[in-house]
C-alpha atoms as a PDB file:
ATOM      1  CA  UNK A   1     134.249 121.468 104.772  1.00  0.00           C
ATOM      2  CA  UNK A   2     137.505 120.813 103.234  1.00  0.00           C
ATOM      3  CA  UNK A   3     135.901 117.118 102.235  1.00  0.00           C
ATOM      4  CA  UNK A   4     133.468 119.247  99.872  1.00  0.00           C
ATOM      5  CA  UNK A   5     135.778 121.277  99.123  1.00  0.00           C
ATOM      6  CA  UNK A   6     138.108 118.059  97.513  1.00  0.00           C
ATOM      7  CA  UNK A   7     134.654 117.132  95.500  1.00  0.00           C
ATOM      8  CA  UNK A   8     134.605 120.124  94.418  1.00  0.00           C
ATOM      9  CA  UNK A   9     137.811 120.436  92.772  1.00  0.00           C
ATOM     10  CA  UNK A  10     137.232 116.881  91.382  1.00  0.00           C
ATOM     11  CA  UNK A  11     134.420 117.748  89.458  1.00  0.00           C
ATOM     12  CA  UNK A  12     135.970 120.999  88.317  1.00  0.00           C
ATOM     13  CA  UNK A  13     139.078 119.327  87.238  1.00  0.00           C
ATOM     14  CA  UNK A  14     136.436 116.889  85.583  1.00  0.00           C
ATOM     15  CA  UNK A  15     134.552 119.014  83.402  1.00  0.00           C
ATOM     16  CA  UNK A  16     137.859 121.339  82.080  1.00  0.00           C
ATOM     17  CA  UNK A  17     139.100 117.866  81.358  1.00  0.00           C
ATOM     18  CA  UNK A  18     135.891 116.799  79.186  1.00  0.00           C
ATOM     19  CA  UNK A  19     135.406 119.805  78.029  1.00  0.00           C
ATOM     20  CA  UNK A  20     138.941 119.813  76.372  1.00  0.00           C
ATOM     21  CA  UNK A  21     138.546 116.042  74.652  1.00  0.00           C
ATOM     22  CA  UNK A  22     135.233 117.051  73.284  1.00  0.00           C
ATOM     23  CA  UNK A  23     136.869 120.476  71.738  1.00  0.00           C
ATOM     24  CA  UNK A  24     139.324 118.170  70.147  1.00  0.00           C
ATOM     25  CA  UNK A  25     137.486 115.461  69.248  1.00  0.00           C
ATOM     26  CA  UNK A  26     135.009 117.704  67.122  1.00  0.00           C
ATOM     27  CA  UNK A  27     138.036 119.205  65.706  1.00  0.00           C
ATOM     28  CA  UNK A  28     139.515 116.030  64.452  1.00  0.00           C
ATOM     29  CA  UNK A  29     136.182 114.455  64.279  1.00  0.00           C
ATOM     30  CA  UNK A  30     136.319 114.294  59.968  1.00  0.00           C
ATOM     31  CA  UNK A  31     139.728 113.154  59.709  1.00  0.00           C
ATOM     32  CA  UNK A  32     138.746 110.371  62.390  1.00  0.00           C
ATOM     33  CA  UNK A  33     135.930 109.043  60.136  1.00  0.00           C
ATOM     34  CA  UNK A  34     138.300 109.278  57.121  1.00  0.00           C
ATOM     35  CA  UNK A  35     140.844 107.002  58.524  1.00  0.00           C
ATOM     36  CA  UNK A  36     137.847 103.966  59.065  1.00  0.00           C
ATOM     37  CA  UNK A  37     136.716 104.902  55.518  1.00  0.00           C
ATOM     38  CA  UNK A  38     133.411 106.114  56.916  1.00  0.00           C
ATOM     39  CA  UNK A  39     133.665 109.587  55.460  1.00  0.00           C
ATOM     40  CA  UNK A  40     133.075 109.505  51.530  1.00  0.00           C
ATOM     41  CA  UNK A  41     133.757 113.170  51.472  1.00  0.00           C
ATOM     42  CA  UNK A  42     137.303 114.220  51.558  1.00  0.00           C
ATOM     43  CA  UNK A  43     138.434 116.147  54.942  1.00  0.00           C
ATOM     44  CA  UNK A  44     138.827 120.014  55.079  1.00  0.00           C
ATOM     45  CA  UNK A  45     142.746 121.224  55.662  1.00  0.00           C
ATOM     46  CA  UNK A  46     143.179 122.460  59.148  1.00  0.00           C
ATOM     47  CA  UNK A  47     142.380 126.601  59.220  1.00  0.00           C
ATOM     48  CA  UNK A  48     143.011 129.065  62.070  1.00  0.00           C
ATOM     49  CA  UNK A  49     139.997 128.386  63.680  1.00  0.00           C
ATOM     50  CA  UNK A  50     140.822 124.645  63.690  1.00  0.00           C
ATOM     51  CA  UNK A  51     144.583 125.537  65.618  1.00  0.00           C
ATOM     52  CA  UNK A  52     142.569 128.015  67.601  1.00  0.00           C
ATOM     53  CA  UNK A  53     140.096 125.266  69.317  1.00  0.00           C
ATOM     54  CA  UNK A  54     143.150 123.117  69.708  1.00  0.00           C
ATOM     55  CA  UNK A  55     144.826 125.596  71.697  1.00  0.00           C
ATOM     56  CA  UNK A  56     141.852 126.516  73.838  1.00  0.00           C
ATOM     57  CA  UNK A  57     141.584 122.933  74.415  1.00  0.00           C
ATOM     58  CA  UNK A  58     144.520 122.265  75.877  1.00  0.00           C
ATOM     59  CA  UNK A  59     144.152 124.926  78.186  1.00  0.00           C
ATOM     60  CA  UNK A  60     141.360 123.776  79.762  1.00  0.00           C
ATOM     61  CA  UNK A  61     143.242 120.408  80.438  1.00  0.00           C
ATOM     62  CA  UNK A  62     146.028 122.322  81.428  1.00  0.00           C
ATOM     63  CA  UNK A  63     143.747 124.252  83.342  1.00  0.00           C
ATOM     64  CA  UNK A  64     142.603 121.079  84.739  1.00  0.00           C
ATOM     65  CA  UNK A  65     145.834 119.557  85.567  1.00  0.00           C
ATOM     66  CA  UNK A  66     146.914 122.554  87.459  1.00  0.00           C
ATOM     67  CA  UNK A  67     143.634 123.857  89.164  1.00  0.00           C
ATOM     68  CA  UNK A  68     144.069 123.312  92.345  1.00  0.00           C
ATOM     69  CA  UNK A  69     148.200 125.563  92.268  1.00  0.00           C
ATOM     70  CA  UNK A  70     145.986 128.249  90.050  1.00  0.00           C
ATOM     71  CA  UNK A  71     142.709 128.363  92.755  1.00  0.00           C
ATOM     72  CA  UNK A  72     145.581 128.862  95.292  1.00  0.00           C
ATOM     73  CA  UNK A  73     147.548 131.381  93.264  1.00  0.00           C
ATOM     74  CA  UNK A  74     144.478 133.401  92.645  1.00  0.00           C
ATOM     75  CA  UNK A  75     143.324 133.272  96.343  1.00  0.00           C
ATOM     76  CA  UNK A  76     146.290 134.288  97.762  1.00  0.00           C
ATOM     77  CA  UNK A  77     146.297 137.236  95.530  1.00  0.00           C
ATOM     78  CA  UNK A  78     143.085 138.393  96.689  1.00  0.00           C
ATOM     79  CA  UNK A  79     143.906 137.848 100.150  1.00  0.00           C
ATOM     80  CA  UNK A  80     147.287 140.130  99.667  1.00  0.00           C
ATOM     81  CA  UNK A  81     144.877 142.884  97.854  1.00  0.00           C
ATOM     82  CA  UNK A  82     142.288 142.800 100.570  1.00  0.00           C
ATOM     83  CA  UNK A  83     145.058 143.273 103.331  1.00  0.00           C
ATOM     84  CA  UNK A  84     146.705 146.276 101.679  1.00  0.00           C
ATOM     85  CA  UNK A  85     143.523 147.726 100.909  1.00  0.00           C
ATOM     86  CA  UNK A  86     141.807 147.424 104.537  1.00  0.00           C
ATOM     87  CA  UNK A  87     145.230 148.472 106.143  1.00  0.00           C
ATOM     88  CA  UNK A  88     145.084 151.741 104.520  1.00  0.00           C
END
C-alpha cells in the first residue's frame, strides 16, 4: 500500500512539475524563437496575463516540490476536524 502510495506521489509531483515548464515555456515561447532569429516578427512586451501564468507556474512546481509536507498538512487537518466533530 504505501509502495503505491510512493508512485503515486511521483507521478503527481511529475505532472505539477510539467505542467509548470510547459506554462512557462509558452510564455516565453516568442522571445525564445527571437533569440535563434527564427521569429521575423518582433516579440510582444510582457502584460499581466504574461506575469500571471508565470506565477501560477511556479506554484505548481512549488506545489510539486513540496507535495508530499502539503498532502500531510492537509490530512492532518482533516483528521483534527473529523475528531472534534465526532467527539461532540
Amino acid at each position: 500500500m504505501k509502495k503505491i502510495q510512493e508512485i503515486r506521489n511521483v507521478i503527481a509531483k511529475t505532472i505539477l512539475w510539467l505542467l509548470g515548464i510547459i506554462i512557462i515555456t509558452s510564455v516565453f515561447w516568442g522571445f525564445i524563437l527571437q533569440g535563434f532569429n527564427l521569429n521575423t516578427s518582433p516579440a510582444k512586451d510582457l502584460t499581466r496575463t504574461h506575469y500571471e501564468l508565470i506565477s501560477i507556474s511556479f506554484i505548481f512546481m512549488l506545489g510539486a516540490i513540496f507535495y508530499n509536507r502539503i498532502l500531510d498538512s492537509l490530512v492532518s487537518i482533516l483528521e483534527f476536524l473529523s475528531k472534534k466533530l465526532t467527539s461532540k
